[in-house]
C-alpha atoms as a PDB file:
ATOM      1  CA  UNK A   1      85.816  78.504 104.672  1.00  0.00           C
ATOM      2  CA  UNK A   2      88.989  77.367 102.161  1.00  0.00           C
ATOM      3  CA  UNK A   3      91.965  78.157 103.968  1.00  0.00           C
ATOM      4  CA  UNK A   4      93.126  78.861 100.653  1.00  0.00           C
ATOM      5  CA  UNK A   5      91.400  82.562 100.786  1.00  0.00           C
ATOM      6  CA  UNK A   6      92.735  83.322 104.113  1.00  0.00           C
ATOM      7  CA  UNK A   7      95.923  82.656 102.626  1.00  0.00           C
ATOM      8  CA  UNK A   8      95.212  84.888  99.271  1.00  0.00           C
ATOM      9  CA  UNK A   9      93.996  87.206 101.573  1.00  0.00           C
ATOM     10  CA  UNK A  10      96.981  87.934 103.841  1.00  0.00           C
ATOM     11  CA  UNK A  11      99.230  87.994 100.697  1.00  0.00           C
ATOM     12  CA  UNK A  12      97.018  90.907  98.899  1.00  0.00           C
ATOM     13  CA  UNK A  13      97.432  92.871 102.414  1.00  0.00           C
ATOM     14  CA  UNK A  14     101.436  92.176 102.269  1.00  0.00           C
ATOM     15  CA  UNK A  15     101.633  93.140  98.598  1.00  0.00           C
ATOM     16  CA  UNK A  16      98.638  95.319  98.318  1.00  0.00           C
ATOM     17  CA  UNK A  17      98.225  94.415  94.783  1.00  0.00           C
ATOM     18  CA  UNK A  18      95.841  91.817  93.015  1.00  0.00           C
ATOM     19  CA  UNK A  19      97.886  91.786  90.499  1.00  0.00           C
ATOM     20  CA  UNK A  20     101.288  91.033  92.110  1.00  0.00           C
ATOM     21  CA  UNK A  21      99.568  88.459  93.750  1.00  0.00           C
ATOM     22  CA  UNK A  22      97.868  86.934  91.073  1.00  0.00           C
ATOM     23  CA  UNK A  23     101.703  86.280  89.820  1.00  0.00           C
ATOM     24  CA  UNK A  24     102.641  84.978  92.466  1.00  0.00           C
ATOM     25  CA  UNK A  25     100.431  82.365  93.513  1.00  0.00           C
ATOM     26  CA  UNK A  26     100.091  81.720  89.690  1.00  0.00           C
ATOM     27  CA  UNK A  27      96.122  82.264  89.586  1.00  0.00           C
ATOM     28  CA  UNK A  28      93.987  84.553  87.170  1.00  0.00           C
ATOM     29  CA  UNK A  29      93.569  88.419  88.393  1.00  0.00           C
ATOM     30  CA  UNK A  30      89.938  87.131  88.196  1.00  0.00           C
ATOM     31  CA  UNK A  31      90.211  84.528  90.896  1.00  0.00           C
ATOM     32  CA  UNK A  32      91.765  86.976  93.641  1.00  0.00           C
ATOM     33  CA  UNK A  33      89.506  89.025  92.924  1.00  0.00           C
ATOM     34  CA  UNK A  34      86.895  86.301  93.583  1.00  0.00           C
ATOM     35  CA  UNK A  35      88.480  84.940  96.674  1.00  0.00           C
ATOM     36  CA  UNK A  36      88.469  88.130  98.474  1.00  0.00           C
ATOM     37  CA  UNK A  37      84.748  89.007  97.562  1.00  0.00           C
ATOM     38  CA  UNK A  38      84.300  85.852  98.878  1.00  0.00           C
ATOM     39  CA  UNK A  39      85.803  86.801 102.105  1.00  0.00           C
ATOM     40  CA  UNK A  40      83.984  89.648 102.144  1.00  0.00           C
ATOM     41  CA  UNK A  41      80.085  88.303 102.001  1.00  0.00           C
ATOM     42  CA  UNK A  42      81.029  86.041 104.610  1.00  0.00           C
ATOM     43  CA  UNK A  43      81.917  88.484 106.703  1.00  0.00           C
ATOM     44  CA  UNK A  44      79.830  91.384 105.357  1.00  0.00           C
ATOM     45  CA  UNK A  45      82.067  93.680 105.602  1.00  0.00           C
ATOM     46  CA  UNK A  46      84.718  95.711 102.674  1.00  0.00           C
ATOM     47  CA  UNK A  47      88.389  94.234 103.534  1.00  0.00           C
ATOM     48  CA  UNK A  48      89.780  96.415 101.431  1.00  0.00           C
ATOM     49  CA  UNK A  49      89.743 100.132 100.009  1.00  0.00           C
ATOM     50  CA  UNK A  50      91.303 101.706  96.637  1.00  0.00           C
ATOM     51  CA  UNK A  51      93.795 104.395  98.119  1.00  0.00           C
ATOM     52  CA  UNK A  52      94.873 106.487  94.885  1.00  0.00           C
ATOM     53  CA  UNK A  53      96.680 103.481  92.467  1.00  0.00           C
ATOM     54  CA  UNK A  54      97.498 101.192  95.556  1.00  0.00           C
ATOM     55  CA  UNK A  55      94.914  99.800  97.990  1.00  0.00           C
ATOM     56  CA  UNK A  56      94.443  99.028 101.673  1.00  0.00           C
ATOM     57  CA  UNK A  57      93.164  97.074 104.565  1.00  0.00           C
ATOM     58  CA  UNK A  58      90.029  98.755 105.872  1.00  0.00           C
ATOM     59  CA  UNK A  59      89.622  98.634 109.983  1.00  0.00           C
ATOM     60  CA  UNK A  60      87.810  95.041 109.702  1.00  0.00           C
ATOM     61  CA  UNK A  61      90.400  93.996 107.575  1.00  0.00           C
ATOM     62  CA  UNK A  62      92.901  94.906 109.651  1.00  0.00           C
ATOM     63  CA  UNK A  63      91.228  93.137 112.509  1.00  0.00           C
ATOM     64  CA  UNK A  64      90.727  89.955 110.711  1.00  0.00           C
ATOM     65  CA  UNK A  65      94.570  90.121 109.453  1.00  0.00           C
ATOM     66  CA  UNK A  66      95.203  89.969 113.206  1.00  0.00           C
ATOM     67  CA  UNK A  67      93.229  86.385 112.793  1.00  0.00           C
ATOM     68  CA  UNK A  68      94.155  85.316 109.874  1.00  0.00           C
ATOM     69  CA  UNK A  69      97.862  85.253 110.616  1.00  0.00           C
ATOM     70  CA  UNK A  70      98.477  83.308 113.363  1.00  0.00           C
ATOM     71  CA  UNK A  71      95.371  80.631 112.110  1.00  0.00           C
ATOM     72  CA  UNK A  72      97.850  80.052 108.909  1.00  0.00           C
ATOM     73  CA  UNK A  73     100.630  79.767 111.140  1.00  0.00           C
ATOM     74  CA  UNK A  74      98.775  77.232 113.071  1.00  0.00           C
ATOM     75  CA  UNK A  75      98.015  75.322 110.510  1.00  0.00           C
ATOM     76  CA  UNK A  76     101.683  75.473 109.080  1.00  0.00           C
ATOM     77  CA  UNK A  77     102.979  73.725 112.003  1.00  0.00           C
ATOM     78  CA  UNK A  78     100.383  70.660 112.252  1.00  0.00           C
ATOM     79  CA  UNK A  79     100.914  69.737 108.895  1.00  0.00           C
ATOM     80  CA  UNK A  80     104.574  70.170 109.474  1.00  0.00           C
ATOM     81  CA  UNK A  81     104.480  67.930 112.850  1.00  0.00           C
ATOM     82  CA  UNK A  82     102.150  65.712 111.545  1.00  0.00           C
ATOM     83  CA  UNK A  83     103.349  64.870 107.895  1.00  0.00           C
ATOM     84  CA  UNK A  84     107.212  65.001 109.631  1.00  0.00           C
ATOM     85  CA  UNK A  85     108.060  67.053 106.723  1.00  0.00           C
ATOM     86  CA  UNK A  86     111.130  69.158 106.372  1.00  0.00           C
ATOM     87  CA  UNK A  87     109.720  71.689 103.708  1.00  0.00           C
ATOM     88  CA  UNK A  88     107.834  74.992 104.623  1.00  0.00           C
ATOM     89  CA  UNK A  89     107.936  78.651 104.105  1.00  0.00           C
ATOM     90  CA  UNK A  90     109.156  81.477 106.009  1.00  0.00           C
ATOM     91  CA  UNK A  91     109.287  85.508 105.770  1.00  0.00           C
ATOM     92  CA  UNK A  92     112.402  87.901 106.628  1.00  0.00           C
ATOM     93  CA  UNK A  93     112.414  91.356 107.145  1.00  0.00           C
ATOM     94  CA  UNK A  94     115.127  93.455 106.698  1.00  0.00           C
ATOM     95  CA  UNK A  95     117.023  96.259 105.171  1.00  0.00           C
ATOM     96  CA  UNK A  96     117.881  96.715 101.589  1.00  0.00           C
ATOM     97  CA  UNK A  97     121.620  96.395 102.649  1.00  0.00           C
ATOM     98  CA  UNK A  98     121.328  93.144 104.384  1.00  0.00           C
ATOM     99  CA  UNK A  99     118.764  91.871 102.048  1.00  0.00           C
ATOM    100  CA  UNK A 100     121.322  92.485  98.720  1.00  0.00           C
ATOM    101  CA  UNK A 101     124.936  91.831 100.721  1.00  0.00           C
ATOM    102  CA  UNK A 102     124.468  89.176 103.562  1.00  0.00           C
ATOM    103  CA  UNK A 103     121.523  87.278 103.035  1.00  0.00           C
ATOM    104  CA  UNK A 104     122.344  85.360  99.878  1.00  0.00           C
ATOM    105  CA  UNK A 105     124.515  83.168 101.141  1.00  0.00           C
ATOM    106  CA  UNK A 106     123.371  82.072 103.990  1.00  0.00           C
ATOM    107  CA  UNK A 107     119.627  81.558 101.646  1.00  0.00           C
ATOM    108  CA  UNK A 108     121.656  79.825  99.291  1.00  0.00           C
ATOM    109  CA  UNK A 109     123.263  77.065 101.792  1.00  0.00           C
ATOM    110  CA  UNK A 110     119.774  76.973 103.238  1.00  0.00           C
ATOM    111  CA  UNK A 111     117.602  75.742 100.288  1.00  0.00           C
ATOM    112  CA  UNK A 112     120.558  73.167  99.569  1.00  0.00           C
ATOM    113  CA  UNK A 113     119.478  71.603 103.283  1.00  0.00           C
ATOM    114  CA  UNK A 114     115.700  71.993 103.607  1.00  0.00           C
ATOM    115  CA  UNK A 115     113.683  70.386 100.536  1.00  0.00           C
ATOM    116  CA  UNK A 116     110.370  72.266  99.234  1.00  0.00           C
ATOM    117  CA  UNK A 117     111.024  75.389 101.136  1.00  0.00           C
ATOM    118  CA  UNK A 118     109.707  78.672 100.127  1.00  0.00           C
ATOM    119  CA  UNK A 119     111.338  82.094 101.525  1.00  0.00           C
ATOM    120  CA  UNK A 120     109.613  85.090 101.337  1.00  0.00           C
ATOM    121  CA  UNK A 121     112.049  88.300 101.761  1.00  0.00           C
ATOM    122  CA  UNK A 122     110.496  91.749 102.255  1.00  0.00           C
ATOM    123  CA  UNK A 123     113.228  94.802 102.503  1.00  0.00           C
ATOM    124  CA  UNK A 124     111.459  97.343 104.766  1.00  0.00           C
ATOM    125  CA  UNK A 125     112.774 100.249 107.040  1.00  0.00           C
ATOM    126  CA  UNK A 126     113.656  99.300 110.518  1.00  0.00           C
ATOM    127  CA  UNK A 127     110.549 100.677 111.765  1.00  0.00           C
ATOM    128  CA  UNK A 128     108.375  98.086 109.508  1.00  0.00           C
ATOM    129  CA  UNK A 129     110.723  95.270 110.510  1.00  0.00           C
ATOM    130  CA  UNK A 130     109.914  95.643 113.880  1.00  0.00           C
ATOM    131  CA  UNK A 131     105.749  95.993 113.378  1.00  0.00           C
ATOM    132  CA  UNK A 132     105.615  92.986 111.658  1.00  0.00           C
ATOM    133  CA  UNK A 133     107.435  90.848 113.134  1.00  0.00           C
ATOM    134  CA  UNK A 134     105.311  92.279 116.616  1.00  0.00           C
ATOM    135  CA  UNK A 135     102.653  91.253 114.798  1.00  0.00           C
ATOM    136  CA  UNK A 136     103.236  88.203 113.672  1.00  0.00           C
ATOM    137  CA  UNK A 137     103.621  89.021 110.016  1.00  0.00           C
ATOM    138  CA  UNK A 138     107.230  88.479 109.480  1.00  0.00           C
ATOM    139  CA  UNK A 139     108.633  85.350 111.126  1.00  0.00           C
ATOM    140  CA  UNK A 140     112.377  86.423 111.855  1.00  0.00           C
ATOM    141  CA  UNK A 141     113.804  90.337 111.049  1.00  0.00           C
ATOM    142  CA  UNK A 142     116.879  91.484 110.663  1.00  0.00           C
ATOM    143  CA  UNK A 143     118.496  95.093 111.110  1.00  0.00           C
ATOM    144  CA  UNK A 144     121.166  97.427 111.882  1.00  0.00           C
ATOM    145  CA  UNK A 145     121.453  99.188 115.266  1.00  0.00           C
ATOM    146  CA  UNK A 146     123.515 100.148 117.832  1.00  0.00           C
ATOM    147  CA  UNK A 147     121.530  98.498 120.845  1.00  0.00           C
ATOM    148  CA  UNK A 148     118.038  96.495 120.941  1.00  0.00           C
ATOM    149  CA  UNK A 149     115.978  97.841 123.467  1.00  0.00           C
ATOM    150  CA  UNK A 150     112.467  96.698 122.477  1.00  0.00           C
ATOM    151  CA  UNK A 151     112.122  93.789 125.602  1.00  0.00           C
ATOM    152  CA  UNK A 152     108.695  92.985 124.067  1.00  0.00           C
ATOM    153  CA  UNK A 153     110.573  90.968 121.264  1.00  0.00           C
ATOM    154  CA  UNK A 154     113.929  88.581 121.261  1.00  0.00           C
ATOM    155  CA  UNK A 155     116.502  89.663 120.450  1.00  0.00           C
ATOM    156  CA  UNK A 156     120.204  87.864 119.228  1.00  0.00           C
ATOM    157  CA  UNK A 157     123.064  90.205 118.237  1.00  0.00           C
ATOM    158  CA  UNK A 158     125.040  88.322 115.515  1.00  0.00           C
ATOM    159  CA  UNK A 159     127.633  90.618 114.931  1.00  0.00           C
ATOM    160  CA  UNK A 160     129.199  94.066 114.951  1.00  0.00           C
ATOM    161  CA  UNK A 161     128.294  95.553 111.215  1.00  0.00           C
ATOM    162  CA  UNK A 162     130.824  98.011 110.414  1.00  0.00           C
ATOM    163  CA  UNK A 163     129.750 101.478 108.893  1.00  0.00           C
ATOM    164  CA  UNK A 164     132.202 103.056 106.488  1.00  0.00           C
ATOM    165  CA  UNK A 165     132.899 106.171 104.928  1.00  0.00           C
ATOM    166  CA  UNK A 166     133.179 106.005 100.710  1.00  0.00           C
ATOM    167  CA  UNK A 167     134.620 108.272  98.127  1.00  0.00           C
ATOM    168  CA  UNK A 168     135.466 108.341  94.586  1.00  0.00           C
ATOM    169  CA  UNK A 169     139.453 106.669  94.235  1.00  0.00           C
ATOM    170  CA  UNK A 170     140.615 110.188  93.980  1.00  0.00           C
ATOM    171  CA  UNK A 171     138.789 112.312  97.010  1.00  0.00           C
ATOM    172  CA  UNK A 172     141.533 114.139  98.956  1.00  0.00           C
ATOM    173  CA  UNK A 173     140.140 112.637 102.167  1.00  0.00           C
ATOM    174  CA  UNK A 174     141.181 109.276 101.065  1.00  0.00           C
ATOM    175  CA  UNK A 175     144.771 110.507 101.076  1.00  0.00           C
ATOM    176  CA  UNK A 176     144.709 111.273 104.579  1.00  0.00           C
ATOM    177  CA  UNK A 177     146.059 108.607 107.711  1.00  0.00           C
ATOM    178  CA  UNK A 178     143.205 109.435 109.760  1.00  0.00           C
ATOM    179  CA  UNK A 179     140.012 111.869 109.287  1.00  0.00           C
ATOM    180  CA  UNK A 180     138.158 113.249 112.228  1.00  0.00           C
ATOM    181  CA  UNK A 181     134.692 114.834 112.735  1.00  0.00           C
ATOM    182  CA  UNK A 182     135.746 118.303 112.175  1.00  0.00           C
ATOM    183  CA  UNK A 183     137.858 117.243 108.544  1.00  0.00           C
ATOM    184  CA  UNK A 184     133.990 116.219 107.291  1.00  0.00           C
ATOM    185  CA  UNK A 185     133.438 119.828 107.855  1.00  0.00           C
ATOM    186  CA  UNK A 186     132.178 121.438 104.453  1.00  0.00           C
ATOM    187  CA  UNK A 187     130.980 117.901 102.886  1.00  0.00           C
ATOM    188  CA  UNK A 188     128.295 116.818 100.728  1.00  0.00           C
ATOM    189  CA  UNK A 189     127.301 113.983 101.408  1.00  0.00           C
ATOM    190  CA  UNK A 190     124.802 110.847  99.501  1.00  0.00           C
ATOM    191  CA  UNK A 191     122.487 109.198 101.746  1.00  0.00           C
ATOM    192  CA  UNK A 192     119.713 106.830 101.738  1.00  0.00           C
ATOM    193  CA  UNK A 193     115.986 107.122 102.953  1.00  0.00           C
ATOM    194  CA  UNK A 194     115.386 109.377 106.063  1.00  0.00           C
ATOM    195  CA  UNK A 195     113.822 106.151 107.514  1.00  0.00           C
ATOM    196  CA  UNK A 196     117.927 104.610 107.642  1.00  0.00           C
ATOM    197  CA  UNK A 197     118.671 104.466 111.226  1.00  0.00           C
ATOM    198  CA  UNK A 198     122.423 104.773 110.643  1.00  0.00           C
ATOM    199  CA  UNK A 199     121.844 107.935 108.703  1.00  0.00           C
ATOM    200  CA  UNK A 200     120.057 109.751 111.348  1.00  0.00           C
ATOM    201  CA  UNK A 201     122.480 108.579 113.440  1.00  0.00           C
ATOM    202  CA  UNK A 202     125.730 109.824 112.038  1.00  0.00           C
ATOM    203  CA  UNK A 203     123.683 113.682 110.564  1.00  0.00           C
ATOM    204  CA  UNK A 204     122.711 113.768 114.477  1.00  0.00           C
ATOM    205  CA  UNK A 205     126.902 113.248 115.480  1.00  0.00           C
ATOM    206  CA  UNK A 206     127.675 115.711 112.677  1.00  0.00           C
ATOM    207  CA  UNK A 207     125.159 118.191 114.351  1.00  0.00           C
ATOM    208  CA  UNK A 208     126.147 117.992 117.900  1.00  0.00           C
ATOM    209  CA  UNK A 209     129.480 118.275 117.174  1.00  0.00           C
ATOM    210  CA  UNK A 210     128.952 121.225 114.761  1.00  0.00           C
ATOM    211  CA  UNK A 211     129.884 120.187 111.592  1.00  0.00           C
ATOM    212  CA  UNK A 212     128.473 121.605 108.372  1.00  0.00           C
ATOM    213  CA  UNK A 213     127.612 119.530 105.697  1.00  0.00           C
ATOM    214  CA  UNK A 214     125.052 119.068 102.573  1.00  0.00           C
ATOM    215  CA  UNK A 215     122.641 116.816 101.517  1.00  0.00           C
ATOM    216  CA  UNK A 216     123.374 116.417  97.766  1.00  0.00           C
ATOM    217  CA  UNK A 217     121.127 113.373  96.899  1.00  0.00           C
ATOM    218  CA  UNK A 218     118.925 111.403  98.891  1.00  0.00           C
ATOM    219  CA  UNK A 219     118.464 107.622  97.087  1.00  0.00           C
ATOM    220  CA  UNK A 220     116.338 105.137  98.012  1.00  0.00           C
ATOM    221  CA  UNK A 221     118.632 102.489  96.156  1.00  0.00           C
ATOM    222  CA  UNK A 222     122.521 101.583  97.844  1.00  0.00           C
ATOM    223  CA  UNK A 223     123.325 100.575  94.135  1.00  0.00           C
ATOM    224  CA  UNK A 224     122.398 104.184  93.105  1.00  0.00           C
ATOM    225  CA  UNK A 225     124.155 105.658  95.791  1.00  0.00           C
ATOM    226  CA  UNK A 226     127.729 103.693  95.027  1.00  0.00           C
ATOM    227  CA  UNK A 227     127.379 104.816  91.852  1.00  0.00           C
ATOM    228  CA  UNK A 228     126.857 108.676  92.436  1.00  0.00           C
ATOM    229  CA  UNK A 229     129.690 108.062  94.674  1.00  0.00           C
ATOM    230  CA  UNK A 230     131.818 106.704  91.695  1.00  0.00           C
ATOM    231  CA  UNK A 231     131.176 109.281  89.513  1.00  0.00           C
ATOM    232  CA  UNK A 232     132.596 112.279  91.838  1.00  0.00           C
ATOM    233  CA  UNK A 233     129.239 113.121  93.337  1.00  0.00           C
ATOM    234  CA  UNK A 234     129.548 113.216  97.127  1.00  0.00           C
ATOM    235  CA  UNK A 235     130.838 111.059  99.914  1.00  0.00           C
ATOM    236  CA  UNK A 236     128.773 108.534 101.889  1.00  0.00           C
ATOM    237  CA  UNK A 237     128.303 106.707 104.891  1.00  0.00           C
ATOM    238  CA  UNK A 238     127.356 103.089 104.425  1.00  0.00           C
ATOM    239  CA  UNK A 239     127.637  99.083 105.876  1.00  0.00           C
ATOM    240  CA  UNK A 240     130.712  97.769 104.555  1.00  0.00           C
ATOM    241  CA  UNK A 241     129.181  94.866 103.225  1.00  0.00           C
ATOM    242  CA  UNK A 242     127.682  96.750 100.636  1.00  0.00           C
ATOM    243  CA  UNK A 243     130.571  98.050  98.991  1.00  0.00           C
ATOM    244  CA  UNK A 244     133.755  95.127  99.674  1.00  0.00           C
ATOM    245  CA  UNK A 245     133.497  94.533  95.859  1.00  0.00           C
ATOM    246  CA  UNK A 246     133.765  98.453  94.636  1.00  0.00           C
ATOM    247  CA  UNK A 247     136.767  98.577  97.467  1.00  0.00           C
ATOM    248  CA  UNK A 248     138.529  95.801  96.054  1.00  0.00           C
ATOM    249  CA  UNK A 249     138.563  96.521  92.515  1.00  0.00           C
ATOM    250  CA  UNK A 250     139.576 100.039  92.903  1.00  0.00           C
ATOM    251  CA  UNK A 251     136.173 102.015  91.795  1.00  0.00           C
ATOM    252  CA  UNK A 252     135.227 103.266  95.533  1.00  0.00           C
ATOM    253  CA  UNK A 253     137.887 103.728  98.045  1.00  0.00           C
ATOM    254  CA  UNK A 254     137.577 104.475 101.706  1.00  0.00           C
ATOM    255  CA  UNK A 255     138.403 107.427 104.546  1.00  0.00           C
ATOM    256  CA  UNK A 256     140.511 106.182 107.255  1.00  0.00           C
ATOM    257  CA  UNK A 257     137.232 107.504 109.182  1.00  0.00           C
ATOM    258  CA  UNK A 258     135.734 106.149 113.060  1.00  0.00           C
ATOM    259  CA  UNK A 259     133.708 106.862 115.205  1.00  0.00           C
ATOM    260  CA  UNK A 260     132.695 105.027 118.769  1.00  0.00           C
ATOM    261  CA  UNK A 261     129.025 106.476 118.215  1.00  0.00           C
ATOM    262  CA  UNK A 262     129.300 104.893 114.627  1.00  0.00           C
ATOM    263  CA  UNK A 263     129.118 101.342 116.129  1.00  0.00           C
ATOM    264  CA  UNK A 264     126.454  98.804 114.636  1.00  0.00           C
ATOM    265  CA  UNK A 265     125.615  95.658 114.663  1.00  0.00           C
ATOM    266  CA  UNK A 266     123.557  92.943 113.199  1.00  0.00           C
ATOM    267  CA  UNK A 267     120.649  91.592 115.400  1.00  0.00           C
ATOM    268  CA  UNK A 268     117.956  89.083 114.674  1.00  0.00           C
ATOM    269  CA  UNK A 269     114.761  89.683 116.290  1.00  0.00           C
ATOM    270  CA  UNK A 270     111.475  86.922 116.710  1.00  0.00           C
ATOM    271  CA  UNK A 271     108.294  87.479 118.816  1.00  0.00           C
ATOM    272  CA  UNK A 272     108.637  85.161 121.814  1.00  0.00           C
ATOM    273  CA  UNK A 273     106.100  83.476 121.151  1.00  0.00           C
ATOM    274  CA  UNK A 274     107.104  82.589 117.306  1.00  0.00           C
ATOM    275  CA  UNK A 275     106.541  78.800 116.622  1.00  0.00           C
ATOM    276  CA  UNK A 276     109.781  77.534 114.779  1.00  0.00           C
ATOM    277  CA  UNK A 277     109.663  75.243 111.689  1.00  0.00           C
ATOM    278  CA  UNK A 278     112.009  73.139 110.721  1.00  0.00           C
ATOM    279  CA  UNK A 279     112.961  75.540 108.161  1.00  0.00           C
ATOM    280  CA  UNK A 280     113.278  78.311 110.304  1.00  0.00           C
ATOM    281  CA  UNK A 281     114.972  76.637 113.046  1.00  0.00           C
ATOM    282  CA  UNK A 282     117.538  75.930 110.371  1.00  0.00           C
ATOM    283  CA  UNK A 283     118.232  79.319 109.135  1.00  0.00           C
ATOM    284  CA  UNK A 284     118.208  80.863 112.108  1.00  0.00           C
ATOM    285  CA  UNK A 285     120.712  78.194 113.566  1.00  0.00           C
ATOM    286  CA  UNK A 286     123.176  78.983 110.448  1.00  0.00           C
ATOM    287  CA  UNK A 287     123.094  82.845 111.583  1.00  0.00           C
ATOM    288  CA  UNK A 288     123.580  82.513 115.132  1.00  0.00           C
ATOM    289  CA  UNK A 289     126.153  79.962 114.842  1.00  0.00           C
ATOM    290  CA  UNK A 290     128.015  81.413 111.536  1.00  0.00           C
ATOM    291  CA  UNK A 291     127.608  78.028 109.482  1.00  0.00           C
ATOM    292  CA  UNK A 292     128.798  78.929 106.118  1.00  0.00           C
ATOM    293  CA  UNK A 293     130.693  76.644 104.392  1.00  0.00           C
END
């Protein structure tokens, strides 16, 4: 069997799309399609079912996913060890916040030092970060949380990730020398997804503590929540990272606003087990060790 469908295959379950795939790897719809019916005679079985317009692994795909992934991964690292080459591929998970405000740097130095190398970055809720990367399916994740306590993976806490409260230039709050829980009282407040760990965490502090407040807009986008924000909408919680640039030109400013049950930081998580490439030795060497030039 051509490694080559194995490979086809575990893209179409990442992306769940023919299509997208097709793209990618730069092949006709036609020949996905061909690959994976391939797959599927030689193993007899459906891999995959239509699920209204997306589509999904069926139970014996799922299983052979389990197969499929670390076989490619094996195969990644003798042709790596044997042909002494420095190129490869690796994936990330992480959050959209990360993804948009941290990563590109560090991706940027990276491709300067390893020839050839292909990174795949998926932005996924934490809870998706930390199935795949159990699984095998993302090589290294990154996230936001206050303490890892999952001792089935490794863990390495880069840094603290401050959280900070943003409001249109003019919001009275910003006028203020400090803000406490109980000034938030009354609020409406922009978040993201109900999967954001640092959302639940801070609407959970504003319960116990008994402050009212209102969901005005819930946006799956941080650039369409800084925006809202802008334009007089509501107030938000969110990493500082991801709004340095509205802070210093003057569009979003922030309230003098902390919390000790508001502190996050970065971690990187691998499986234990996770064979390191060159590649991915590299990048995760430049996190721990804060090599940006």
């Amino acid at each position: 069997m051509d490694l080559t469908y194995f490979h086809t295959f575990r893209e179409v379950a990442r992306k769940q799309s023919f299509t997208r795939v097709a793209e990618e790897l730069g092949y006709a719809q036609s020949s996905i399609t061909t690959q994976i019916q391939k797959l599927e005679k030689e193993y007899g079985v459906p891999l995959f079912e239509r699920y209204g317009r997306s589509m999904r692994l069926t139970p014996p795909g799922e299983e052979l996913l389990k197969f499929v992934i670390p076989m490619l991964e094996l195969y990644a690292q003798s042709k790596e060890t044997i042909t002494q080459k420095s190129s490869g591929s690796f994936t990330i998970g992480t959050i959209d916040s990360l993804a948009a405000y941290y990563l590109p740097p560090y991706l940027q130095q990276l491709k300067q030092r390893v020839s050839g190398l292909s990174i795949q970055l998926y932005p996924e809720s934490e809870a998706v970060i930390l199935s795949k990367v159990k699984e095998g399916e993302y090589d290294v994740g990154l996230l936001l949380d206050q303490k890892f306590t999952d001792s089935s993976l490794t863990c390495v806490t880069i840094r603290e990730e401050p959280l900070v409260l943003v409001a249109p230039y003019d919001h009275l709050l910003t006028r203020e020398t400090v803000v406490k829980l109980e000034d938030l009282n009354g609020s409406e407040f922009i978040v993201s997804e109900g999967s954001c760990i640092y959302r639940s965490t801070f609407e959970k502090l504003l319960k116990d503590q008994g402050v009212t407040f209102r969901v005005g807009f819930e946006l799956g986008s941080l650039e369409a929540i800084k925006q809202c924000v802008i334009n007089g909408l509501g107030i938000a919680l969110l990493p500082r990272i991801a709004v340095e640039e509205e802070v210093a030109r003057g569009t979003l400013s922030t309230i003098p606003f902390q919390h000790p049950e508001l502190s996050f930081f970065l971690h990187m998580i691998m499986h234990p087990r996770k064979w390191k490439s060159h590649a991915l030795d590299t990048f995760t060497r430049m996190l721990t060790g804060g090599e940006l030039n």
